[in-house]
Protein backbone atom coordinates (compact mmCIF):
# COMPACT_ATOMS: atom_id res chain seq x y z
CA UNK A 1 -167.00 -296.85 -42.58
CA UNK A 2 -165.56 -295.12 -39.66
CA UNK A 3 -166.80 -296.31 -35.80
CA UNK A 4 -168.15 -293.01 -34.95
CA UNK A 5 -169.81 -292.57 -37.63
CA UNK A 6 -171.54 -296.30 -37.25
CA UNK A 7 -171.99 -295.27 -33.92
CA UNK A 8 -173.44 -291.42 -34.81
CA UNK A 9 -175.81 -293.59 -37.50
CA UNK A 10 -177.40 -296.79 -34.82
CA UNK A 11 -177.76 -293.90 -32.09
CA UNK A 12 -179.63 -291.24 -34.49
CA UNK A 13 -181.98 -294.41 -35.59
CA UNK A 14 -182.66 -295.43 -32.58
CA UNK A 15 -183.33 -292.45 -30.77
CA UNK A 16 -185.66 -291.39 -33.37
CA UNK A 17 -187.52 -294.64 -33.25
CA UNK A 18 -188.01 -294.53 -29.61
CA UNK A 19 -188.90 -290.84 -30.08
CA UNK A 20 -192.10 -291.86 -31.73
CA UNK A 21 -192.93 -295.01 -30.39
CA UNK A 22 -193.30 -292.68 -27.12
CA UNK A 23 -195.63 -290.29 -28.93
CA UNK A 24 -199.16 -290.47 -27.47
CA UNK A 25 -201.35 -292.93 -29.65
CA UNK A 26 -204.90 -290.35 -29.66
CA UNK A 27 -202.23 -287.59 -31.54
CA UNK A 28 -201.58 -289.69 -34.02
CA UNK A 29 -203.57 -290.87 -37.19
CA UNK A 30 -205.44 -294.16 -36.96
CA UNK A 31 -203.00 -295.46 -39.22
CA UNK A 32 -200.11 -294.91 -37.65
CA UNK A 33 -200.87 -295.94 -33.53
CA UNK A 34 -199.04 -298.68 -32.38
CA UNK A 35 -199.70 -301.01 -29.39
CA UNK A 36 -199.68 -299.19 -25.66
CA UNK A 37 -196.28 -301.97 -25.12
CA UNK A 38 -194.69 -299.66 -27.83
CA UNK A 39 -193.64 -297.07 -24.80
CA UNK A 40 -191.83 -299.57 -23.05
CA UNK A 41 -190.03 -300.25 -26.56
CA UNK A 42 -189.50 -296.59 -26.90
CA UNK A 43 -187.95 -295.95 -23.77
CA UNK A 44 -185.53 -298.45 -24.31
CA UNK A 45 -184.50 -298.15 -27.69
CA UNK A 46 -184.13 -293.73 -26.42
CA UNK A 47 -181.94 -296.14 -23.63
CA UNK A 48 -179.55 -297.94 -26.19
CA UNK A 49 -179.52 -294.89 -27.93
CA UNK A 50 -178.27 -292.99 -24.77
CA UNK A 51 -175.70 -296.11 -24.00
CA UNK A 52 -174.69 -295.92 -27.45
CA UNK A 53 -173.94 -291.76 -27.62
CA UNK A 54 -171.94 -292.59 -23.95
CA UNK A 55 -170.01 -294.76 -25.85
CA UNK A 56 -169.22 -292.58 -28.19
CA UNK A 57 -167.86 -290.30 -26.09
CA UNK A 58 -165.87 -292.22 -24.19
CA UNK A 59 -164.19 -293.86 -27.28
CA UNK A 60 -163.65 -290.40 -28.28
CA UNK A 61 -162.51 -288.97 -25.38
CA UNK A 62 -160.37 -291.95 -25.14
CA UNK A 63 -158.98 -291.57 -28.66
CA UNK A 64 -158.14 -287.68 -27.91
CA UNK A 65 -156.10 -289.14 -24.59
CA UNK A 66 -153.83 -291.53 -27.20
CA UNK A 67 -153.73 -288.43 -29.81
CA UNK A 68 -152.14 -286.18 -26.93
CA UNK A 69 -149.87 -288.39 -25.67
CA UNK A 70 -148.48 -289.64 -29.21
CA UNK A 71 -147.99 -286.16 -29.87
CA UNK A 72 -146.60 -285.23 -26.81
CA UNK A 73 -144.30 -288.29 -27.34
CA UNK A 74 -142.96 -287.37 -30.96
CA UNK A 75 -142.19 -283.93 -29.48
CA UNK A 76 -140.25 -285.34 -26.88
CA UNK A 77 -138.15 -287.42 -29.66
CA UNK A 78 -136.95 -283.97 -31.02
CA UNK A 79 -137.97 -284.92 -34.63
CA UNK A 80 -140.94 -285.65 -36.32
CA UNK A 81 -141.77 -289.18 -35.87
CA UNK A 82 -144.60 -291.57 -37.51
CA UNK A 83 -147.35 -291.60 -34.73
CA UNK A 84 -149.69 -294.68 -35.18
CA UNK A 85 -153.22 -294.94 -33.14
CA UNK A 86 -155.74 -297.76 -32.70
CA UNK A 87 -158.33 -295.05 -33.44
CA UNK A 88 -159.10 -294.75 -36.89
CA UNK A 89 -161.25 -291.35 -36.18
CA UNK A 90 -157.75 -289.15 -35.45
CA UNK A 91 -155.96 -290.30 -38.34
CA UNK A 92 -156.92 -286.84 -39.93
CA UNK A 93 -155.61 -284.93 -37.11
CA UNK A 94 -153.02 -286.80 -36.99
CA UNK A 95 -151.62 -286.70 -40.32
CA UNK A 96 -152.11 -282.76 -39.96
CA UNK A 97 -149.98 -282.67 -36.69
CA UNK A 98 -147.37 -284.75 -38.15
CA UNK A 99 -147.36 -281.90 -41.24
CA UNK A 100 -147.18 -278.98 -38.73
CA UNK A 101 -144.59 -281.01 -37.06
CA UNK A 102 -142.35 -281.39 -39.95
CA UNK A 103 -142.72 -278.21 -40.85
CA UNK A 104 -141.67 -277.07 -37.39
CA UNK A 105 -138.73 -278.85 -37.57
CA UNK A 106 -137.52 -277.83 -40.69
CA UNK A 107 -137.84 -273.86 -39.46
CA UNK A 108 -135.98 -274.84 -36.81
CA UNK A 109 -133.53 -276.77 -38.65
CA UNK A 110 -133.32 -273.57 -40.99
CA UNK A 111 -132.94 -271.54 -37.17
CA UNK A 112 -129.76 -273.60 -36.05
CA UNK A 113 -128.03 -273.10 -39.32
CA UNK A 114 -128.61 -269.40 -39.78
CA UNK A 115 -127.97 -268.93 -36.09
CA UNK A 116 -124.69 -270.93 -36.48
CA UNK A 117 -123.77 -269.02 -38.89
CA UNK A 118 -124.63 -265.96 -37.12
CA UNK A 119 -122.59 -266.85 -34.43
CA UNK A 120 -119.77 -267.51 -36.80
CA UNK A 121 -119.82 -264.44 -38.33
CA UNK A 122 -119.88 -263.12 -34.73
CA UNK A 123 -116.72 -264.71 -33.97
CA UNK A 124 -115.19 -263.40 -37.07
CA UNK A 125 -116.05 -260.30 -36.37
CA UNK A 126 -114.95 -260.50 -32.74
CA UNK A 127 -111.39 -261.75 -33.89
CA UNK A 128 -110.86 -258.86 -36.24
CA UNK A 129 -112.14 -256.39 -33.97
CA UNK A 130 -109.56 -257.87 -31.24
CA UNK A 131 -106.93 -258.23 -34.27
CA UNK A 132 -107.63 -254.56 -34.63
CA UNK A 133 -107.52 -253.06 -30.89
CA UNK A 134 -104.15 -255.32 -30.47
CA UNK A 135 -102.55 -253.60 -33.49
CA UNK A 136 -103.87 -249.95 -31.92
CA UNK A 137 -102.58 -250.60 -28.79
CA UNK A 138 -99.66 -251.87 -30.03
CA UNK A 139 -98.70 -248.42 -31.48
CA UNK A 140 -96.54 -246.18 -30.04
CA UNK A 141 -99.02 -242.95 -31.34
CA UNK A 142 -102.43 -241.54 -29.85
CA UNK A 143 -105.22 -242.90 -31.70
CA UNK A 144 -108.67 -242.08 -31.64
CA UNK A 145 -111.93 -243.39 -33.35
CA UNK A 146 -115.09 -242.02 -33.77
CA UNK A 147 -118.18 -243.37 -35.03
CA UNK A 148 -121.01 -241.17 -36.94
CA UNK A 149 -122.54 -239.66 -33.96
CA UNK A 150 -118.84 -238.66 -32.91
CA UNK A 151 -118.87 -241.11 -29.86
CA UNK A 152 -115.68 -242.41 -29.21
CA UNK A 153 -115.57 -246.16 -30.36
CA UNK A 154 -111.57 -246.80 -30.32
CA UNK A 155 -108.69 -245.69 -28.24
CA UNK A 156 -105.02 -246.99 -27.38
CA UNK A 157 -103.21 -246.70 -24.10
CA UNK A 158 -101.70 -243.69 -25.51
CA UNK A 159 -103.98 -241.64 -26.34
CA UNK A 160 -105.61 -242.12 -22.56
CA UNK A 161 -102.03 -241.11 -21.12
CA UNK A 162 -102.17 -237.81 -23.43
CA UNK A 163 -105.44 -236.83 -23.22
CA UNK A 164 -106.29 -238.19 -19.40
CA UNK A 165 -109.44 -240.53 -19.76
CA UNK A 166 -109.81 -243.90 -18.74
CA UNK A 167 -110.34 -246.48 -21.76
CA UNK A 168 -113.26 -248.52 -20.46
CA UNK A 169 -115.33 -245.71 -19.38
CA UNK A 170 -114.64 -243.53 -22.59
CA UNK A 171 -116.51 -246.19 -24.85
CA UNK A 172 -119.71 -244.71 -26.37
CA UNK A 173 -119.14 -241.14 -25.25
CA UNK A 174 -119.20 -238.15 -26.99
CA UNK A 175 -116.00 -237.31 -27.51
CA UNK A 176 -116.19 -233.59 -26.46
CA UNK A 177 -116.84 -235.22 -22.90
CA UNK A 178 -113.23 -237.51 -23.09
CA UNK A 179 -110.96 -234.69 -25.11
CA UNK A 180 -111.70 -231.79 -23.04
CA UNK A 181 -109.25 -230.13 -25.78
CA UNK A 182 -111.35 -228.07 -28.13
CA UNK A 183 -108.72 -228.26 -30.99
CA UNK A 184 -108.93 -231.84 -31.05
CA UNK A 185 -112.85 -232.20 -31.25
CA UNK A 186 -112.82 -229.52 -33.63
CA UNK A 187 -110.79 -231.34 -36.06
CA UNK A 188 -112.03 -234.77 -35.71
CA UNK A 189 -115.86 -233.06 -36.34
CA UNK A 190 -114.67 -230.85 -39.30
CA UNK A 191 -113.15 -234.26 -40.86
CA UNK A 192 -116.73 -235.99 -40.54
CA UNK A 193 -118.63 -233.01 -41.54
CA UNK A 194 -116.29 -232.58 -44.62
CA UNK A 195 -117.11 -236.22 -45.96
CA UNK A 196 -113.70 -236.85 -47.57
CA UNK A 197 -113.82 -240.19 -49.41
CA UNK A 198 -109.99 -242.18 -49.16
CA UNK A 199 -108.09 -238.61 -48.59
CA UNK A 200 -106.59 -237.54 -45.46
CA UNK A 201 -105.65 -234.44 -43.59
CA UNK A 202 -102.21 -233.43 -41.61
CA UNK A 203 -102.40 -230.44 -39.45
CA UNK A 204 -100.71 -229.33 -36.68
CA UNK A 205 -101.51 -229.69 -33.32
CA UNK A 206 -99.75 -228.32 -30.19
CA UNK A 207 -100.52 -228.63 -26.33
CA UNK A 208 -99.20 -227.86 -22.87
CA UNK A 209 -98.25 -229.91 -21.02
CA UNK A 210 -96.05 -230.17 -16.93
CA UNK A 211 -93.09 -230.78 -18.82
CA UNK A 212 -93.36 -228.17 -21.59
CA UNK A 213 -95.04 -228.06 -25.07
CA UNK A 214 -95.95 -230.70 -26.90
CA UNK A 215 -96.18 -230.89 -30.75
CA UNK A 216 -98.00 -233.50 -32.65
CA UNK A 217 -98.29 -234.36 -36.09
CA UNK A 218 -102.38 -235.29 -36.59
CA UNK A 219 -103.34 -237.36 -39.46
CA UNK A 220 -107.26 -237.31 -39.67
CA UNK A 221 -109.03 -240.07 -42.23
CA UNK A 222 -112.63 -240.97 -42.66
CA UNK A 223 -114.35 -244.15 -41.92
CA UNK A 224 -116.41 -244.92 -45.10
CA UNK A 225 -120.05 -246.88 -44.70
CA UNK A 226 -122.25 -248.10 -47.08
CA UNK A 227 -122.82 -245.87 -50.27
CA UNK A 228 -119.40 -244.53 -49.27
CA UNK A 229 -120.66 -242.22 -46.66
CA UNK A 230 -118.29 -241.18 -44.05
CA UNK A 231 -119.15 -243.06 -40.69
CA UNK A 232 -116.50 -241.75 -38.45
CA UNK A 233 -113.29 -240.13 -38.22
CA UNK A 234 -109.57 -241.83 -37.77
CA UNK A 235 -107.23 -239.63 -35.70
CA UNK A 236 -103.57 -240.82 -35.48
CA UNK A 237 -101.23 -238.12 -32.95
CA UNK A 238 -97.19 -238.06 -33.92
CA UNK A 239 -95.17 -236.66 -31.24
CA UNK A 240 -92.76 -234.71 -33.59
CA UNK A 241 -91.63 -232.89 -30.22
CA UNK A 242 -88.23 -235.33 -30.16
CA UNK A 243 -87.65 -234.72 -33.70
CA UNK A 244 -88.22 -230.80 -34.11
CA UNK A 245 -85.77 -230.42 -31.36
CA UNK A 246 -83.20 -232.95 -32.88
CA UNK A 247 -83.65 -231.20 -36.17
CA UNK A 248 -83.26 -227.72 -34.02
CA UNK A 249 -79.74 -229.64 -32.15
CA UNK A 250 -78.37 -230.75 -35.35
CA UNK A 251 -79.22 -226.61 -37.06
CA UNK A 252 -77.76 -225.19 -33.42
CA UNK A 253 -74.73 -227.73 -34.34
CA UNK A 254 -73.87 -227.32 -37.41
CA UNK A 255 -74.03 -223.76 -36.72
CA UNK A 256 -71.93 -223.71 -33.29
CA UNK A 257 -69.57 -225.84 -35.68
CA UNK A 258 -69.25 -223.27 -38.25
CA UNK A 259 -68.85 -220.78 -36.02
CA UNK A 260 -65.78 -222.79 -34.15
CA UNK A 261 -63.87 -223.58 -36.98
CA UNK A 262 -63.94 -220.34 -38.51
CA UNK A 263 -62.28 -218.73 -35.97
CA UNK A 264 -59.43 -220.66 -35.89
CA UNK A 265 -59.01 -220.83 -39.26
CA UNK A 266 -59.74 -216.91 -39.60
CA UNK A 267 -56.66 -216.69 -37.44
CA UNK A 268 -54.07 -219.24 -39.77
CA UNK A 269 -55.27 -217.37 -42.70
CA UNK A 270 -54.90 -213.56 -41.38
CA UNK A 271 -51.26 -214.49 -39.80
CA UNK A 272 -50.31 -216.50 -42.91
CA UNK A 273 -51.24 -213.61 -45.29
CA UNK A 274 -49.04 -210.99 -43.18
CA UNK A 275 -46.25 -213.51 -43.56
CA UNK A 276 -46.76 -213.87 -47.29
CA UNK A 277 -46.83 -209.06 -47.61
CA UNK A 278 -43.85 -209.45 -45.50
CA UNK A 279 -45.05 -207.78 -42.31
CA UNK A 280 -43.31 -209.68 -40.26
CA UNK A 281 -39.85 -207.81 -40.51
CA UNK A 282 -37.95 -209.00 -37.90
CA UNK A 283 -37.25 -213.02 -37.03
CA UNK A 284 -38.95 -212.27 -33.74
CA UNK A 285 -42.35 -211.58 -35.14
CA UNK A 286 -42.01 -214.38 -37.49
CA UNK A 287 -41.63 -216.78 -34.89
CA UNK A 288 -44.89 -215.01 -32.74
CA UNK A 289 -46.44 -215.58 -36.03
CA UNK A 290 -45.88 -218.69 -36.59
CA UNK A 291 -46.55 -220.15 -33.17
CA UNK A 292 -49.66 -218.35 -33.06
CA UNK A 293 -50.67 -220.16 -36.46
CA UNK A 294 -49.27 -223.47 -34.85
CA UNK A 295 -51.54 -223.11 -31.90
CA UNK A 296 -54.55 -221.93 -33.83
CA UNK A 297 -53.75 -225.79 -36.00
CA UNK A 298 -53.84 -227.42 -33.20
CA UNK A 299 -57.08 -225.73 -31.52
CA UNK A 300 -58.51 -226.57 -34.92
CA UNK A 301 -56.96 -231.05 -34.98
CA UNK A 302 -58.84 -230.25 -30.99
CA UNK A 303 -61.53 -229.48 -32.32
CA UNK A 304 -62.23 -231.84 -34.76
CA UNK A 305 -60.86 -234.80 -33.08
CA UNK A 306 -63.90 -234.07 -30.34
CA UNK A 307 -66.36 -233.67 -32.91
CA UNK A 308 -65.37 -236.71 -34.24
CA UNK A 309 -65.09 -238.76 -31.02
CA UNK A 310 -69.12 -237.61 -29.67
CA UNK A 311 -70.05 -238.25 -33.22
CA UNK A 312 -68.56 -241.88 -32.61
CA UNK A 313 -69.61 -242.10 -29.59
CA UNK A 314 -73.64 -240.86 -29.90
CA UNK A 315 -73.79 -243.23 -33.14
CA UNK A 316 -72.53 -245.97 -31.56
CA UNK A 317 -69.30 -247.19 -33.52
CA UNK A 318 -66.77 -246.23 -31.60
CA UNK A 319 -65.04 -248.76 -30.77
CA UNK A 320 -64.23 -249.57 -26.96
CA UNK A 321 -61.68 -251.50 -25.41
CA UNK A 322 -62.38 -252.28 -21.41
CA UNK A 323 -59.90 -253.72 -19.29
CA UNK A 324 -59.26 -254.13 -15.85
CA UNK A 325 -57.44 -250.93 -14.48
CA UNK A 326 -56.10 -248.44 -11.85
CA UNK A 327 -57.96 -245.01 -12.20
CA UNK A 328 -54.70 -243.70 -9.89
CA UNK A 329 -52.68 -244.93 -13.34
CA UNK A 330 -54.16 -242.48 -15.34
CA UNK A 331 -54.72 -239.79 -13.32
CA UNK A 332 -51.07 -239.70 -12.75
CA UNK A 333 -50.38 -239.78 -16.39
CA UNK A 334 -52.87 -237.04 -17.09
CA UNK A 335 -51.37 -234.97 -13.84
CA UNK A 336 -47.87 -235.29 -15.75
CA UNK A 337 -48.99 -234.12 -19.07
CA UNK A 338 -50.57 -231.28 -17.43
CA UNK A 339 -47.95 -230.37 -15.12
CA UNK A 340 -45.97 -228.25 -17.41
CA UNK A 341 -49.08 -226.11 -17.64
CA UNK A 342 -50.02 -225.49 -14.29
CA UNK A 343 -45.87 -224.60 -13.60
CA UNK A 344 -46.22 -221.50 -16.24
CA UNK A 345 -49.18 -220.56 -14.32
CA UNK A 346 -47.98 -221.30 -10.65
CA UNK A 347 -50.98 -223.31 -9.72
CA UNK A 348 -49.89 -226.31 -6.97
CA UNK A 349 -51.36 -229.50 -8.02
CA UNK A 350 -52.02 -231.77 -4.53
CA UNK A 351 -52.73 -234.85 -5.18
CA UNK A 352 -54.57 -237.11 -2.35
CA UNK A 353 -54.78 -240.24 -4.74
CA UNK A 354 -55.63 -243.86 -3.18
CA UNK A 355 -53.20 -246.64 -3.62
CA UNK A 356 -53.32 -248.21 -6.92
CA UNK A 357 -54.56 -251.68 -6.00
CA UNK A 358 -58.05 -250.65 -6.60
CA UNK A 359 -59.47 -250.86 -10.09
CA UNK A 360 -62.72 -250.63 -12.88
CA UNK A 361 -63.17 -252.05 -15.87
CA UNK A 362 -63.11 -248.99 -18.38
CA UNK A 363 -61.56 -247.93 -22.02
CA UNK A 364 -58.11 -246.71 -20.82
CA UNK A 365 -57.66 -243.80 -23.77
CA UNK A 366 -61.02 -243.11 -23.40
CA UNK A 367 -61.20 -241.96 -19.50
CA UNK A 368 -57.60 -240.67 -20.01
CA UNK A 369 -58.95 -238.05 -22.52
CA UNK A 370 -61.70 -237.63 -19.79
CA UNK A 371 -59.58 -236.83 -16.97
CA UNK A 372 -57.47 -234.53 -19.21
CA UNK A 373 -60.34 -232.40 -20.47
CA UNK A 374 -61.23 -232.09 -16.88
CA UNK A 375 -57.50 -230.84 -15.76
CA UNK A 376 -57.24 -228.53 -18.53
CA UNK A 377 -60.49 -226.68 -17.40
CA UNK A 378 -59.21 -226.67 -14.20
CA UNK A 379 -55.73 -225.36 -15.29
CA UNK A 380 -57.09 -223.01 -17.76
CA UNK A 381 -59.56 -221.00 -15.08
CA UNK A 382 -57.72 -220.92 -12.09
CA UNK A 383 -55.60 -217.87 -11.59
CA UNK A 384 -51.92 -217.93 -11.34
CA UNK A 385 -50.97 -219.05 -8.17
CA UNK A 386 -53.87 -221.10 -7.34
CA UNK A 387 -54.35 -224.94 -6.18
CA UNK A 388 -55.84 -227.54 -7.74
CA UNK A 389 -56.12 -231.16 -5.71
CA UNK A 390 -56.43 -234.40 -7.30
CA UNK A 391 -58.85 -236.59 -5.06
CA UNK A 392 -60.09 -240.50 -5.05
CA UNK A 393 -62.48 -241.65 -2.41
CA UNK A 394 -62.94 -245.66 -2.26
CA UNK A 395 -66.32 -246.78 -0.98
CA UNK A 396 -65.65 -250.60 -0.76
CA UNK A 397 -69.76 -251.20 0.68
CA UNK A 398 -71.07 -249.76 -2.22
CA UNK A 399 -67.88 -250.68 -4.73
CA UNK A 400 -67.34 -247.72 -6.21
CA UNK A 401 -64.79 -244.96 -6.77
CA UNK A 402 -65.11 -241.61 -7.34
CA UNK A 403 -62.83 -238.91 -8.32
CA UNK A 404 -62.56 -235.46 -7.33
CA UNK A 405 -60.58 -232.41 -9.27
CA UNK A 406 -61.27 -229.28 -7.51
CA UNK A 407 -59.52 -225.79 -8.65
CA UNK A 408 -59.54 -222.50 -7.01
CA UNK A 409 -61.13 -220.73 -10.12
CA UNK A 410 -63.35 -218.48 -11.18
CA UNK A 411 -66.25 -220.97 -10.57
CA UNK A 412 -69.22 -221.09 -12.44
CA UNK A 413 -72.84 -218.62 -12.35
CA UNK A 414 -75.52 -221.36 -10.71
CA UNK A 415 -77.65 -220.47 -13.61
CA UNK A 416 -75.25 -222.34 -16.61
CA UNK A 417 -74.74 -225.06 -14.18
CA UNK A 418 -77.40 -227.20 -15.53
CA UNK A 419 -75.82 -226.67 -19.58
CA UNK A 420 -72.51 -226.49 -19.05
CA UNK A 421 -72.09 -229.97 -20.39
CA UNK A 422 -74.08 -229.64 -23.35
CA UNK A 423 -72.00 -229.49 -27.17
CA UNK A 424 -70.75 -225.86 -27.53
CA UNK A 425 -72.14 -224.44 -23.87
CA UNK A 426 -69.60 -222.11 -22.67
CA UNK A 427 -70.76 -219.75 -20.01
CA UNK A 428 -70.66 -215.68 -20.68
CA UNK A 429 -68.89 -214.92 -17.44
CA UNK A 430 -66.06 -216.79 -18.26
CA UNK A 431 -65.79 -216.38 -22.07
CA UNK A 432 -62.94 -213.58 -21.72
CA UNK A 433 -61.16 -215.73 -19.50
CA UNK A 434 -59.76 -218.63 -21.49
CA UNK A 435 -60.57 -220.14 -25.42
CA UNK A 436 -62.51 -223.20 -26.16
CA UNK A 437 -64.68 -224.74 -28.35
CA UNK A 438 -67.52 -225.51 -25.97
CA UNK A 439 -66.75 -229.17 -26.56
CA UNK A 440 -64.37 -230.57 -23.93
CA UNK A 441 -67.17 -231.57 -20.75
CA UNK A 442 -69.70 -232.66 -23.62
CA UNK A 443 -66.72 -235.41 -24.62
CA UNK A 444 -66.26 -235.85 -20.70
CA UNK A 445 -70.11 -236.53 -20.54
CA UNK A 446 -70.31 -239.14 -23.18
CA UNK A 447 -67.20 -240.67 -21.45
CA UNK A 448 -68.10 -240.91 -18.43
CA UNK A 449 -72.28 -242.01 -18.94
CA UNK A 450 -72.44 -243.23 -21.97
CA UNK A 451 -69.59 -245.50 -22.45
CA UNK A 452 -68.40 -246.45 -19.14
CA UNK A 453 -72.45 -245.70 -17.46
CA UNK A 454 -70.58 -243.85 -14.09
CA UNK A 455 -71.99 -240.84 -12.74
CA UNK A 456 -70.68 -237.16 -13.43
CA UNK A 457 -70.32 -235.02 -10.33
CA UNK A 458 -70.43 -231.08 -10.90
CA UNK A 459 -70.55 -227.95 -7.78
CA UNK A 460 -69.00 -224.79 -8.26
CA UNK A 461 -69.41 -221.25 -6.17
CA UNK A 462 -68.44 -218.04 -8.00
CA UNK A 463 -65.31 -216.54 -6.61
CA UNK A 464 -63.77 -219.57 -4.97
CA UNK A 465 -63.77 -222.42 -7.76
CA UNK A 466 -65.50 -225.22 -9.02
CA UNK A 467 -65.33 -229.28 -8.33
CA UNK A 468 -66.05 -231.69 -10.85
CA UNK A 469 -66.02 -235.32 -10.69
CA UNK A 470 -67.07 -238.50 -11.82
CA UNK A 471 -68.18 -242.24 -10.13
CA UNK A 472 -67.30 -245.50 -11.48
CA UNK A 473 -67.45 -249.24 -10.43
CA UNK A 474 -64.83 -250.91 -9.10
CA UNK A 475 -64.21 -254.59 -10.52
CA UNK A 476 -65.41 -257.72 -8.62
């Protein structure tokens, strides 16, 4: 039997007994009074009584001081433990703090692992999402993403530089508030709004910008959620302007190339058929014939050979041969080849060349057929009569040289200035006074930049002639 209840039991009895031994004798039937020493009894068996319930108390208070601190002691193990007591009264409690325990610590057992795994999956999902901004930023295109609520989610570097918004900021934000262009949001809402599943749309998409228009190529997608319901919109911008105006270059070239070698060869076939009906009746105009078909061949073999050489050069497999030389070497060789030309024409040719101890590392054919291309403009649109001076200035600080061929020409209009070195460029105001095929500075240009990387030099007045030029580096 348990001790409280022993103790509940002896303090009951003897309370009750010294309940009614106190009980006044004259109440109570003749049978039943007791002795007047009975109060004395009565009191102190309602005494023990009293002692006994104190004691009762205190072992239970006592016992409830133990159960706390056991319990308080197994929580502070971190897992349930087996709590043992000298009280045999809180073995109940015990055993039913021991079974919330335990099942406390198996939810939170089941808590660690599902928030470990949480936090995995959180980590997953952080490493793909970084795996997928490093691949968008990575490309060379605009991108934008938007979620359902078109808020911009996603965005490379750029699409910021195109459409002038700063990432961080633009997270979360309506999109109509970070594209101030209305085409844009218009097309990235009518994509969500048509709820394409796996298709795509291309449109076309143009803007203005400080350097001119802009065309883009836009591929729209849609972002498919649960039960395949679009949850944003995918926009990837193409810059196609590069490429429409290569594809234009390449149409304006194979066009100015049609044109070119037509004429020429318009010419060899018109003189060749007079020759072949006899027109040419005396030996004289067979010889004017002939030479003008010879020169027309060889404005043709011209015109080809620089066709071929920027198509070498531009594609890259031409091959180039630098060595050590004197650029006064070749511009006397070019000055004697040219000589003959400038005598039929009575143009003086001064030459105020530096010695020839000075020299660059450059293709030696290659800035030959520069310097020539340069001599025969110069020859061919100067009037007869005229001067045109050979110069080389030596800057030994800066270690270059540059050289100087200035005519006393017809000069050129300040508004072709900036083309006249572009493929087939020939400027109206001087198309009556000599032939060419547009191509001769364009060969000078790739020459001069793009194989030997110098710096062309151009200035010209209408009336009183024209200077052009180039800068190399002289060799260490």
């Amino acid at each position: 039997m348990r001790r409280s209840s022993v103790i509940v039991v002896v303090s009951a009895f003897l309370a009750a007994v010294g309940v009614w031994m106190l009980i006044p004798t004259w109440r109570l039937p003749q049978t039943l009074r007791v002795l007047p020493t009975s109060h004395a009894c009565g009191a102190a068996l309602l005494t023990c009584a009293t002692a006994l319930a104190m004691l009762g108390l205190v072992s239970l208070h006592r016992a409830c001081r133990q159960t706390a601190a056991a319990v308080r002691s197994s929580a502070g193990r971190g897992s349930p433990q087996r709590m043992v007591l000298s009280h045999p009264d809180m073995r109940h409690l015990l055993e039913a703090v021991e079974l919330v325990s335990a099942r406390a610590a198996e939810a939170i057992r089941h808590a660690e692992m599902r928030a470990r795994e949480t936090e995995i999956q959180i980590r997953v999902v952080t490493a793909e999402r970084q795996h997928l901004e490093a691949i968008i930023h990575s490309i060379s295109d605009a991108v934008l993403v938007t979620n359902a609520f078109d808020e911009l989610v996603l965005a490379n570097d750029s699409a910021a530089r195109l459409f002038g918004f700063d990432l961080d900021a633009a997270r979360r934000t309506p999109i109509d508030r970070v594209v101030r262009d209305e085409q844009v949001v218009t097309m990235v809402r009518d994509m969500r709004h048509s709820r394409t599943r796996g298709g795509r749309r291309i449109v076309e998409y143009k803007t203005q910008t400080p350097s001119g228009e802009r065309v883009y190529k836009a591929t729209l997608s849609c972002i498919s959620g649960q039960d395949d319901e679009p949850e944003g919109v995918v926009a990837v911008l193409h810059d196609m302007t590069r490429e429409r105006e290569v594809a234009q270059m390449k149409n304006d070239f194979v066009s100015n190339v049609s044109h070119e070698l037509r004429t020429p060869l318009a010419s060899i076939k018109a003189y060749a058929e007079m020759l072949i009906d006899g027109e040419a009746a005396d030996q004289k105009t067979a010889h004017e014939f002939y030479e003008i078909i010879h020169n027309e061949a060889n404005r043709l073999s011209r015109l080809i050979d620089n066709i071929l050489n920027i198509s070498r050069i531009e594609s890259g497999v031409v091959r180039i041969n630098k060595q050590p030389l004197s650029l006064t070497v070749v511009l006397k060789e070019a000055i004697e080849v040219i000589a003959p030309q400038a005598r039929q024409k009575q143009i003086a040719i001064v030459e105020q060349i530096s010695p020839a101890i000075y020299q660059t590392l450059a293709d030696r054919d290659m800035l030959y057929e520069a310097v020539l291309n340069l001599l025969s403009n110069a020859v061919k649109y100067t009037p007869e009569k005229g001067r045109i001076t050979v110069e080389t200035i030596v800057d030994e600080s800066r270690k270059t040289v540059t050289c100087l061929i200035s005519d006393t020409g017809v000069g050129i209009p300040p508004k072709d200035l900036p083309f006249i070195f572009d493929k087939f460029f020939r400027s109206e105001a001087n198309s009556r006074v000599a032939k060419g095929t547009g191509l001769g500075l364009s060969l000078v240009k790739h020459i001069i930049e793009t194989v030997h990387h110098g710096r062309l030099l151009v200035r010209s007045e209408v009336g009183k002639g024209s200077t052009f030029g180039f800068e190399l580096n002289l060799t260490e």
